[in-house]
C-alpha atoms as a PDB file:
ATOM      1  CA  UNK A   1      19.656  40.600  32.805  1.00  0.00           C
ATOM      2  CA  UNK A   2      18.958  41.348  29.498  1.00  0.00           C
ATOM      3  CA  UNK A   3      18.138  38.932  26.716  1.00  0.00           C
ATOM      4  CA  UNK A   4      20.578  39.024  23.902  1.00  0.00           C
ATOM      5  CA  UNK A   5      20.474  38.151  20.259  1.00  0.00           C
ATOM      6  CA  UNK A   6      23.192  35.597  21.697  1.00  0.00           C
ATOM      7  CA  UNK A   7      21.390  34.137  24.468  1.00  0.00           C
ATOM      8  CA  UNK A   8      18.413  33.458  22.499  1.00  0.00           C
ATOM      9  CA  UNK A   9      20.942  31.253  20.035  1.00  0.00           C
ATOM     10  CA  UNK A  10      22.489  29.482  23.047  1.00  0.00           C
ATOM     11  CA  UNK A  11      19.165  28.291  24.467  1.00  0.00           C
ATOM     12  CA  UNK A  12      17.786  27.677  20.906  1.00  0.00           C
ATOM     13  CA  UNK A  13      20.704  25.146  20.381  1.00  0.00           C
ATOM     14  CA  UNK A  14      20.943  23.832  23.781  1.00  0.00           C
ATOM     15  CA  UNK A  15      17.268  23.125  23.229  1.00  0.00           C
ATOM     16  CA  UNK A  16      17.647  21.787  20.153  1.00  0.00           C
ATOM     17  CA  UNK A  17      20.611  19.276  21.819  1.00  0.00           C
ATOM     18  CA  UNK A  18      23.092  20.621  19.222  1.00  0.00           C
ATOM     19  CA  UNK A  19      26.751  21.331  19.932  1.00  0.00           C
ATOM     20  CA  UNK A  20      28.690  24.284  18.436  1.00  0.00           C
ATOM     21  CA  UNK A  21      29.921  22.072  15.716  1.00  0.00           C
ATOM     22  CA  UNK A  22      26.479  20.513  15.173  1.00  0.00           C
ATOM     23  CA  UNK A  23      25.311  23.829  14.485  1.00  0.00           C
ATOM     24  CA  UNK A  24      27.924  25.318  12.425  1.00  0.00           C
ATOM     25  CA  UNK A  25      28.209  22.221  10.600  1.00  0.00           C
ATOM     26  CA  UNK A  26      24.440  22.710   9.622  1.00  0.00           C
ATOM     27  CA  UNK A  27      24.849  26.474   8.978  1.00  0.00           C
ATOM     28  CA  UNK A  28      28.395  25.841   6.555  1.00  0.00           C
ATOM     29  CA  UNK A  29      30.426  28.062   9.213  1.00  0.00           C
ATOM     30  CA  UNK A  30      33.013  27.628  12.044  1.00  0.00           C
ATOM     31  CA  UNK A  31      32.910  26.307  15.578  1.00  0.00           C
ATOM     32  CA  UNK A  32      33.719  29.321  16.361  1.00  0.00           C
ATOM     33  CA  UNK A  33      31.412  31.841  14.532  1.00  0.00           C
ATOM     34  CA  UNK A  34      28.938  30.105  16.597  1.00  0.00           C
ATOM     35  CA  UNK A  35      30.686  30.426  19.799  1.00  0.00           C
ATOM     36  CA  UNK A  36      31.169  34.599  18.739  1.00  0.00           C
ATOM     37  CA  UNK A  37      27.152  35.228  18.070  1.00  0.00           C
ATOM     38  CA  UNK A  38      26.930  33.280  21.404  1.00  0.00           C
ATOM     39  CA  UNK A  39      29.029  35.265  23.116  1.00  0.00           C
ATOM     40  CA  UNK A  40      27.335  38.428  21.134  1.00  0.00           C
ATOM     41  CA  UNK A  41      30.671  39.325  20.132  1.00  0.00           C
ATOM     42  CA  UNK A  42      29.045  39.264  16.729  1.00  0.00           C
ATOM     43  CA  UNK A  43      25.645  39.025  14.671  1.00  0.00           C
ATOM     44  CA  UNK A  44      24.904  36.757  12.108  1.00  0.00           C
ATOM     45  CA  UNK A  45      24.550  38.479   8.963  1.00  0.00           C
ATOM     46  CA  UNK A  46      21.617  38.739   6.988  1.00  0.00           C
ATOM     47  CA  UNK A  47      22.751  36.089   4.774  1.00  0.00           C
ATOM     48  CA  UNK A  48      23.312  33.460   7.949  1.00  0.00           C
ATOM     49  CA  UNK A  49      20.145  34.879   9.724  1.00  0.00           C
ATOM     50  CA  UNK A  50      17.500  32.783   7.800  1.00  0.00           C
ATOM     51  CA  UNK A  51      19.563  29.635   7.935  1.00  0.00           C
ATOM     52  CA  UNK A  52      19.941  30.374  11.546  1.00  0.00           C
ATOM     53  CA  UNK A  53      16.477  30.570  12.123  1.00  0.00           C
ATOM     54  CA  UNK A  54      15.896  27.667   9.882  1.00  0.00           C
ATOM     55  CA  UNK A  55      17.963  24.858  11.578  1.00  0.00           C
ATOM     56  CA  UNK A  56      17.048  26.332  15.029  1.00  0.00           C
ATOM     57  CA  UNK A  57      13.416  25.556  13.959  1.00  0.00           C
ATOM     58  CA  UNK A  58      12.406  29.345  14.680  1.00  0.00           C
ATOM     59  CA  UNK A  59      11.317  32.766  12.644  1.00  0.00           C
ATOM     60  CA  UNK A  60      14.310  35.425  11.834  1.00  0.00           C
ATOM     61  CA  UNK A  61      11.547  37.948  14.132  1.00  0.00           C
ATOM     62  CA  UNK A  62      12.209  35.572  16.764  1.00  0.00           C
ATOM     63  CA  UNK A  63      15.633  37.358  17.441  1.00  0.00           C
ATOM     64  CA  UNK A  64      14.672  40.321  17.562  1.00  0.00           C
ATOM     65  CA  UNK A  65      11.440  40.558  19.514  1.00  0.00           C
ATOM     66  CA  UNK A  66      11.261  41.705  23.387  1.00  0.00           C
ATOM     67  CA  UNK A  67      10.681  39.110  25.907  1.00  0.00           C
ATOM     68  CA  UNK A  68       8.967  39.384  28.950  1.00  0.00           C
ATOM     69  CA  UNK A  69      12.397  40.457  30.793  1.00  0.00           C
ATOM     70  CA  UNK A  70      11.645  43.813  28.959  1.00  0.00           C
ATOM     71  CA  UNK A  71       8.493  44.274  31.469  1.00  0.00           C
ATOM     72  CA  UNK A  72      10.348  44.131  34.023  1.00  0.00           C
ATOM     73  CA  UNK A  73      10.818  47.274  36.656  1.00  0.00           C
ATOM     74  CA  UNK A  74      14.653  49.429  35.540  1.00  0.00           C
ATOM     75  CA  UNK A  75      16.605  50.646  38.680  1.00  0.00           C
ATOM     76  CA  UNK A  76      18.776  53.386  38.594  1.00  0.00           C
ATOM     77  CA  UNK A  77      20.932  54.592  41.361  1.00  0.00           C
ATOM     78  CA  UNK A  78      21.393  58.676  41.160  1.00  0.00           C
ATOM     79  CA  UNK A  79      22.436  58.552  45.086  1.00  0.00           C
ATOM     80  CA  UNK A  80      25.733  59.967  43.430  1.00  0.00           C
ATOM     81  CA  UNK A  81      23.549  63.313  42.181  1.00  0.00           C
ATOM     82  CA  UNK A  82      22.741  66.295  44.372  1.00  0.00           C
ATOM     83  CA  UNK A  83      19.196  67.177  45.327  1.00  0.00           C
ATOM     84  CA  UNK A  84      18.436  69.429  42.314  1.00  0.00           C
ATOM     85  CA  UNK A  85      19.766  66.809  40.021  1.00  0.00           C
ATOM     86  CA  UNK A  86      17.688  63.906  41.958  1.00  0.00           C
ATOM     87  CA  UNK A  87      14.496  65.983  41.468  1.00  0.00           C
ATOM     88  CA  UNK A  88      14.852  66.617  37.979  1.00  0.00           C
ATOM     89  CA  UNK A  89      15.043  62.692  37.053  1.00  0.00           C
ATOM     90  CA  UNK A  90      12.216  61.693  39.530  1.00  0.00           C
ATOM     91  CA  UNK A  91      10.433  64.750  37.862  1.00  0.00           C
ATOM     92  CA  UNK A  92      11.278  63.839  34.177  1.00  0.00           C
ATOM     93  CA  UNK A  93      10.953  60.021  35.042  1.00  0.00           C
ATOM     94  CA  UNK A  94       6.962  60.821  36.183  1.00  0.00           C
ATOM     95  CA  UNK A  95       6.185  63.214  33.250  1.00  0.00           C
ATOM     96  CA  UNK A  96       7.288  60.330  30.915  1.00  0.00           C
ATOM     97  CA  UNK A  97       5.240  57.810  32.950  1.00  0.00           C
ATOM     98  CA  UNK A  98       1.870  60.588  32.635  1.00  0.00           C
ATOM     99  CA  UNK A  99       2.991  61.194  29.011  1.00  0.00           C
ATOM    100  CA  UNK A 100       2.766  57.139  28.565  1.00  0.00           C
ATOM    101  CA  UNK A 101      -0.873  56.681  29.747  1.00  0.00           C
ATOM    102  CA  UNK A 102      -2.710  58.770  26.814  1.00  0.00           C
END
């Protein structure tokens, strides 16, 4: 599971033990433009981003940097390709991972 913009302001306010309200309340928005960035049906805007960050006690970088869930190994299932196809991704897949070393 990836981490989203959203997640990271769920478990910033859960953290913080603030509701919704709490938080929009601090912020000068809606219950429910908090519950829509939570549910990463939308971003805060750039105006709302540092007062985000602000009352969640955190920098505006903070929501956009990778996490350690970003290390972890991707699958991909190609058992739906034919051979050919299956050997080209395996072959691109280790000429990126080569290309990645130097």
């Amino acid at each position: 599971m990836s981490i989203t913009m959203g997640n990271k302001i769920k478990n910033l306010r859960e953290k913080a033990g603030l509701s919704q309200t709490e938080l929009a309340d601090k912020l000068g928005l809606s219950k429910s433009v908090i519950s829509a960035y939570e549910k990463g049906i939308r971003n805060p805007s750039f105006k709302v981003l540092p007062l985000l960050a602000e009352a969640l006690n955190v920098s505006q970088l903070y929501f956009f940097e990778k996490g350690e869930w970003q290390n972890q190994p991707v699958t991909v299932d190609i058992s739906d390709l034919n051979p050919d196809q299956q050997r080209i991704i395996i072959s691109l897949v280790n000429e990126f991972k080569e290309s990645n070393k130097s």
